[in-house]
Protein backbone atom coordinates (compact mmCIF):
# COMPACT_ATOMS: atom_id res chain seq x y z
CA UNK A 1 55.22 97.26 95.09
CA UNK A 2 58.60 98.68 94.36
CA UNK A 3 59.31 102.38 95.37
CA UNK A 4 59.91 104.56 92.84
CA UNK A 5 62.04 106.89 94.54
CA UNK A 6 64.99 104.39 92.99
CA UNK A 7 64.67 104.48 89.06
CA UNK A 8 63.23 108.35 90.01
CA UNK A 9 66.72 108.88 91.66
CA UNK A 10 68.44 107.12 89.10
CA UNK A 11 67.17 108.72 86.00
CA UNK A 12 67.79 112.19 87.91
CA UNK A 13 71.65 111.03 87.89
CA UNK A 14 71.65 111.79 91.72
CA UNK A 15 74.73 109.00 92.86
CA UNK A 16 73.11 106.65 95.13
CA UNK A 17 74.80 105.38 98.15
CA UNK A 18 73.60 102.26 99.45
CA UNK A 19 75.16 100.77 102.58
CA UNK A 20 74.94 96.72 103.26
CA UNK A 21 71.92 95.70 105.78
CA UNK A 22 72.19 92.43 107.03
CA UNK A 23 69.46 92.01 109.89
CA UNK A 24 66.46 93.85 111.02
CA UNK A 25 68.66 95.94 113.46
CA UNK A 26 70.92 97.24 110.32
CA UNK A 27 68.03 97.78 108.71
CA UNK A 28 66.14 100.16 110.84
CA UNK A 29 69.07 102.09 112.13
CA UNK A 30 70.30 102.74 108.10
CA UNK A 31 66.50 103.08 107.32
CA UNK A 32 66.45 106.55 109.47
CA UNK A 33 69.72 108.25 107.85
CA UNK A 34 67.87 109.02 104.97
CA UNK A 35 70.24 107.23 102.12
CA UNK A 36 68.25 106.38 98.71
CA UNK A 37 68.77 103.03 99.03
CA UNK A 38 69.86 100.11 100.82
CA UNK A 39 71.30 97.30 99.61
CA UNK A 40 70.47 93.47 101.03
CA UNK A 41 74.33 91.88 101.54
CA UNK A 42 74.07 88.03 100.95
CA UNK A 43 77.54 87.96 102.84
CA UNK A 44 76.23 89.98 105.70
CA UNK A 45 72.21 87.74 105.48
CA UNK A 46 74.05 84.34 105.76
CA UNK A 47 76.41 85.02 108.27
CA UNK A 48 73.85 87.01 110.55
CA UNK A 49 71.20 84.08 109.90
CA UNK A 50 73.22 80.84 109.32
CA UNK A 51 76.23 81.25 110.79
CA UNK A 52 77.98 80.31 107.58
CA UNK A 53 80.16 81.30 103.88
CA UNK A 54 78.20 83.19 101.53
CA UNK A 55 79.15 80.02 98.95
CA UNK A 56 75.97 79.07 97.67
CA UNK A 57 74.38 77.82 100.93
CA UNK A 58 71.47 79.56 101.62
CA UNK A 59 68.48 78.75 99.19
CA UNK A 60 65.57 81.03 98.01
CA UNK A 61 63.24 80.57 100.57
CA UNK A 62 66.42 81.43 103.13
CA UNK A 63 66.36 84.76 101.43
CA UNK A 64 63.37 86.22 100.61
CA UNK A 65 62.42 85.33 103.62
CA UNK A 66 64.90 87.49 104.99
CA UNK A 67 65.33 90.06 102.71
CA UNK A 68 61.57 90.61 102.48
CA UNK A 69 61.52 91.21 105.97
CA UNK A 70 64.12 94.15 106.17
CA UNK A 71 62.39 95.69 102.98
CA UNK A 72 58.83 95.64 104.26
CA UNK A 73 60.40 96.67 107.86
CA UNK A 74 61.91 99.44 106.38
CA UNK A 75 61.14 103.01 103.94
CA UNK A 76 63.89 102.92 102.07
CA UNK A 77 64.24 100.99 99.03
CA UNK A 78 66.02 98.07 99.17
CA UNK A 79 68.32 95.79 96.23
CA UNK A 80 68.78 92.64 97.52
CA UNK A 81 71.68 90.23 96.44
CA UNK A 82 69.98 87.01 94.61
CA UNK A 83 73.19 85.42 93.66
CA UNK A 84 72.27 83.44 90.61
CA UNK A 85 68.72 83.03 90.78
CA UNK A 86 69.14 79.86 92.57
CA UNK A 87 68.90 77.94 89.61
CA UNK A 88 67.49 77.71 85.43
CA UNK A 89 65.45 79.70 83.56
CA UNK A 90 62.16 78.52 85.82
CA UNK A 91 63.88 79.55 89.10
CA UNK A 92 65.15 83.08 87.69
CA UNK A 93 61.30 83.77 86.76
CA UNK A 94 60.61 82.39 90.35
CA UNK A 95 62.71 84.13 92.43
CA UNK A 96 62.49 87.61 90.27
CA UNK A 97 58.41 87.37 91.16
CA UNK A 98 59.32 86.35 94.85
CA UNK A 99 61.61 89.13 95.60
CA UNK A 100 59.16 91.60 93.95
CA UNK A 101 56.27 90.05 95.73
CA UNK A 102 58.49 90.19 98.94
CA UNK A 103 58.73 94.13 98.81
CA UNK A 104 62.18 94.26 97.51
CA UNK A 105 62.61 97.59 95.09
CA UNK A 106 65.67 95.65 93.16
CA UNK A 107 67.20 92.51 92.61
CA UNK A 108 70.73 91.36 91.91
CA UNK A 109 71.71 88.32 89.88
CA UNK A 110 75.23 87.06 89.04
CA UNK A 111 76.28 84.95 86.12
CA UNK A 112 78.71 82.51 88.76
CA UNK A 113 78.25 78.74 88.39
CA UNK A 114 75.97 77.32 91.08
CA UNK A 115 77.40 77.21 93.67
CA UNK A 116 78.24 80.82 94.13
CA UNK A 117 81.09 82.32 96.10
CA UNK A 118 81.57 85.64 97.42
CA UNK A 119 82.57 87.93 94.83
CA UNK A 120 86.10 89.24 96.42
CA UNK A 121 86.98 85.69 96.88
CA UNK A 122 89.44 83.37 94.66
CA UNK A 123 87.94 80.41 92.64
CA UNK A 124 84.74 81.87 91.38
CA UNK A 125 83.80 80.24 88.11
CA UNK A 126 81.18 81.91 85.55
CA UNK A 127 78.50 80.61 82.92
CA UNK A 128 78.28 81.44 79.01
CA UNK A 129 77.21 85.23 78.84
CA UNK A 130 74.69 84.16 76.88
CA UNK A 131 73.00 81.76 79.42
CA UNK A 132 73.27 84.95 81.70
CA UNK A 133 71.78 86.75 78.54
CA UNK A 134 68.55 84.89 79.51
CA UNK A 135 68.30 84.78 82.41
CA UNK A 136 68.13 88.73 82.51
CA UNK A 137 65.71 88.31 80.08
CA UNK A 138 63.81 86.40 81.83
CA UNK A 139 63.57 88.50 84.88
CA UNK A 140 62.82 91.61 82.50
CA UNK A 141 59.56 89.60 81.66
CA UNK A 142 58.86 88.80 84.82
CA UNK A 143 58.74 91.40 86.41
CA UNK A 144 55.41 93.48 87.23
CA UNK A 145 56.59 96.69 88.30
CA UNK A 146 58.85 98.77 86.11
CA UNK A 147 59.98 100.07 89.11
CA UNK A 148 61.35 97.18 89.74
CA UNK A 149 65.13 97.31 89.21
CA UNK A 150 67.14 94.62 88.00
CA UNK A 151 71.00 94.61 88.57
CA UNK A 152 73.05 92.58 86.68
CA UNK A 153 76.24 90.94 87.34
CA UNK A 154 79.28 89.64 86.57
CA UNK A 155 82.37 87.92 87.99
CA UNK A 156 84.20 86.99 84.95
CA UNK A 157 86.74 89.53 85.43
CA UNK A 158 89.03 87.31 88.28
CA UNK A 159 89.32 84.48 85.82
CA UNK A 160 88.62 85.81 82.34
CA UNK A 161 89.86 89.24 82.07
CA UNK A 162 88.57 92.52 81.94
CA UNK A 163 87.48 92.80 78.70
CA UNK A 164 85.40 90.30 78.63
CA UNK A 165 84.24 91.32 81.72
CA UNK A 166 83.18 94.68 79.84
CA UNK A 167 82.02 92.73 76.75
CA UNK A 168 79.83 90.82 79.47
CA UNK A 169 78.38 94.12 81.01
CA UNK A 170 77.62 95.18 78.00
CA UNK A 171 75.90 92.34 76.79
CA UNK A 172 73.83 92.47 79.96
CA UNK A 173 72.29 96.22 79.60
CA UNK A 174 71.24 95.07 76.50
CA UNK A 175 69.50 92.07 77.27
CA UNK A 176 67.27 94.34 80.12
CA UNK A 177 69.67 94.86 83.24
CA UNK A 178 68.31 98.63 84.56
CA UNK A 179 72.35 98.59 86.29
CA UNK A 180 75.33 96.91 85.40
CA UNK A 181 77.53 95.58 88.29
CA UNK A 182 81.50 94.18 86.96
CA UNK A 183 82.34 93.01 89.99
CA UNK A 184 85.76 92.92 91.34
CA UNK A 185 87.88 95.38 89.42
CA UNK A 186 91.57 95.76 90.50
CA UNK A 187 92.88 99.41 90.29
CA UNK A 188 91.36 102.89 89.91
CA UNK A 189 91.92 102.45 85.94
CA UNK A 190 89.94 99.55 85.41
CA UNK A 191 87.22 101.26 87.46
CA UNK A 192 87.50 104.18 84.75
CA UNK A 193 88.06 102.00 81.67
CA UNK A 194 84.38 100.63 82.63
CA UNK A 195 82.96 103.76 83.28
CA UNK A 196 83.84 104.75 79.74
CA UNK A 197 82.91 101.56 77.63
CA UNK A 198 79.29 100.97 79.23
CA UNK A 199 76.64 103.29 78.63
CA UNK A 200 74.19 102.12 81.37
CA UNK A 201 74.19 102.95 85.04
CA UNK A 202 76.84 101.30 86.83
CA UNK A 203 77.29 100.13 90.30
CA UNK A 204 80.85 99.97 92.18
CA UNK A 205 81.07 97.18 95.10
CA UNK A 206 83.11 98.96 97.90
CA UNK A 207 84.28 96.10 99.85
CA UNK A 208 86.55 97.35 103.01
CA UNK A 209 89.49 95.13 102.37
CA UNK A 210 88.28 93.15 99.07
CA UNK A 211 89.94 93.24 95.56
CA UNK A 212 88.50 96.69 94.46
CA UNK A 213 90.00 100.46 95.48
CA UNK A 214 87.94 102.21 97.76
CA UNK A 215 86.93 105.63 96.35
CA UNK A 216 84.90 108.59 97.52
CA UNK A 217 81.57 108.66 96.11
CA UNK A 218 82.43 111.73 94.40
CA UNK A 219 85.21 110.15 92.07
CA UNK A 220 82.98 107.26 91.40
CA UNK A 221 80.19 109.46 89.78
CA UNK A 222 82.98 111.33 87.99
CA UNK A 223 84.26 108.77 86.32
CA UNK A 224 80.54 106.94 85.26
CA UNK A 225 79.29 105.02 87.99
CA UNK A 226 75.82 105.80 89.00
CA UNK A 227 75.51 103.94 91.98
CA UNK A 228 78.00 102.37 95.09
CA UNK A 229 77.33 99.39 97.38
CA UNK A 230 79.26 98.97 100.91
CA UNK A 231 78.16 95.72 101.75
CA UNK A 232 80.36 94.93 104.54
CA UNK A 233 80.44 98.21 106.27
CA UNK A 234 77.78 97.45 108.81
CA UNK A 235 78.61 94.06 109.87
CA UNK A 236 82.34 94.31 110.31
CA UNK A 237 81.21 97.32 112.02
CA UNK A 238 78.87 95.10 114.42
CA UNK A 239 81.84 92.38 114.41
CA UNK A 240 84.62 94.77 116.06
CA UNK A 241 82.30 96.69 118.53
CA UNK A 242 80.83 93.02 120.02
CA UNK A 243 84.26 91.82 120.01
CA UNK A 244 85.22 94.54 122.12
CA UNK A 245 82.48 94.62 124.45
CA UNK A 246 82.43 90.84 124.93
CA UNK A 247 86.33 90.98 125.38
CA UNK A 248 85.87 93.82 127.93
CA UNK A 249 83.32 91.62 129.56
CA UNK A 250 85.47 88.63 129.73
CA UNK A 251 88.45 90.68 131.15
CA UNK A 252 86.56 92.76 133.71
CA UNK A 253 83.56 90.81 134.57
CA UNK A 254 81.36 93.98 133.77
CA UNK A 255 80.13 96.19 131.52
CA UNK A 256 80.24 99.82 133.41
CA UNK A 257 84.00 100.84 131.58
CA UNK A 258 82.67 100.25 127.70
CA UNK A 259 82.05 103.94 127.44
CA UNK A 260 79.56 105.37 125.39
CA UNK A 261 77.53 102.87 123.63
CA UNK A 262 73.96 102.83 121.65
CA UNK A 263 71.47 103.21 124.35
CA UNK A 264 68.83 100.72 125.52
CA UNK A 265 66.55 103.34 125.53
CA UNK A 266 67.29 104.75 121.63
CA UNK A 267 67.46 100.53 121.18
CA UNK A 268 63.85 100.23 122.71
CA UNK A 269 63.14 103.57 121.11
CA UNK A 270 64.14 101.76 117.27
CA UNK A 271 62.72 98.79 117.80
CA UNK A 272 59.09 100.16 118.52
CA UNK A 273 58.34 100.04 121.97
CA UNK A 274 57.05 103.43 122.44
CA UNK A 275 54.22 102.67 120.00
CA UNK A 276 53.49 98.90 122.38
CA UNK A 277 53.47 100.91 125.34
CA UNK A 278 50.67 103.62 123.98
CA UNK A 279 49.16 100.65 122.90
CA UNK A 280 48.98 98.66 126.16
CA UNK A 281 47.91 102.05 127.89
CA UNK A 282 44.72 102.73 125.27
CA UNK A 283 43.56 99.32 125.30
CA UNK A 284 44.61 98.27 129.16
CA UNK A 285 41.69 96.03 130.91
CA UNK A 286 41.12 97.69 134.01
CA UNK A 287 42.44 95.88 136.96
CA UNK A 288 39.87 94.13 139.47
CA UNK A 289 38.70 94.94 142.52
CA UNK A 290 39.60 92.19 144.78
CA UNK A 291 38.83 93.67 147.95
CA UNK A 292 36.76 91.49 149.91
């Protein structure tokens, strides 16, 4: 079932951070900083998994697959990036059930043409608003927790403008989306002008180096946004530090100069091993006597 710590946290107007989890490692490490929610990257998911461009690659069963394992890994509640449902009316209703089933506390859909690109890229194309209309609908219905958050998006505001990327937003809270997400915004005054023209709880994508203005949480919630994803932050974070270690590796032919680094032991520590070991010791088969 969905946690609802989320819509609790939400409808107390507490801003939500939610940094980008890509693997199981992400996951767990963000899972113990006590954030109200974490968000599922698609970027971050196909990359770590496939090795390739979050452009409409991966299908459904790629990610819930994955993204149910880092929310049913993990306490916190996690929204995890659906791009656009992975297909019609039929697959919206699928994947909405699938996600929920999965353990996911939110889901994102986009109103890009299949196939989808990542939203801080050039060339993304959108559908009518109001075949978007439906499919929020759709997953509205579908749905069997009202805890269950459903985040709706939009990239029309790249290739059509940003007032139709408002008219969009609005459009969407209306037709069920619990947040509105207008992705891609330019400057700090488009970021406002949306904060002012939608009434419903907004989220701002804080992409290090993308299209939008990064801004402390703090000015975010002042001018209307509810929530803020940082989708890249962990895994160009993992990117530089395993570039420099297997640099340093390659250069020195050893690994004693990296400096201070994670720990296998707090690794081992995160990844459960404590709990195998008391395990092993409780139910150990005592060893035979092979004396002769």
């Amino acid at each position: 079932m969905a946690n609802p710590s989320l819509r609790k946290a939400l409808d107390e107007k507490r801003f939500i951070l939610a940094p980008g989890v890509f693997d199981m490692i992400s996951a767990k490490i963000a899972d113990g900083m006590g954030f109200d929610c974490i968000y599922g990257t698609g970027f971050g998911a196909v990359a770590s998994a496939l090795g390739v461009a979050d452009a409409g690659i991966a299908t459904y069963a790629d990610m819930v697959a994955r993204m149910g394992t880092m929310a049913r890994g993990c306490k916190t509640p996690l929204v995890a990036d659906a791009d656009t449902g992975y297909g019609g009316l039929l697959n919206v209703r699928h994947t909405t059930l699938g996600y929920e089933a999965a353990g996911m506390t939110g889901i994102q859909l986009e109103d890009q043409e299949m196939p989808k690109k990542c939203g801080h890229t050039p060339g993304r194309r959108v559908i009518p608003a109001e075949e978007m209309v439906l499919k929020i609908k759709v997953a509205a219905e579908a749905r069997r927790d009202p805890n269950f958050l459903i985040v709706a998006r939009t990239d029309s505001r790249t290739t059509l403008g940003l007032e139709e990327a408002i008219r969009r937003g609005r459009m969407y809270g209306d037709a069920g989306a619990d947040i509105v997400f207008i992705e891609s915004p330019e400057s700090e005054d488009e970021l406002r002008a949306i904060g002012k023209a939608i009434s419903k709880p907004l989220l701002a994508n804080m992409v290090e180096g993308g299209r939008t203005p990064i801004l402390p949480a703090a000015r975010l919630q002042e001018i209307g946004y509810a929530m803020a994803i940082y989708p890249a932050i962990g895994f160009l974070a993992a990117a530089a530090a395993l570039e420099r270690a297997y640099a340093h590796l390659k250069t020195t032919g050893d690994s004693l100069a990296l400096g201070e680094s994670y720990g296998f032991k707090k690794m081992t520590a995160l990844m459960g091993f404590p709990d195998v070991w008391d395990f092993e010791k409780k139910w150990a088969v005592p060893e035979k006597d092979t004396a002769a």
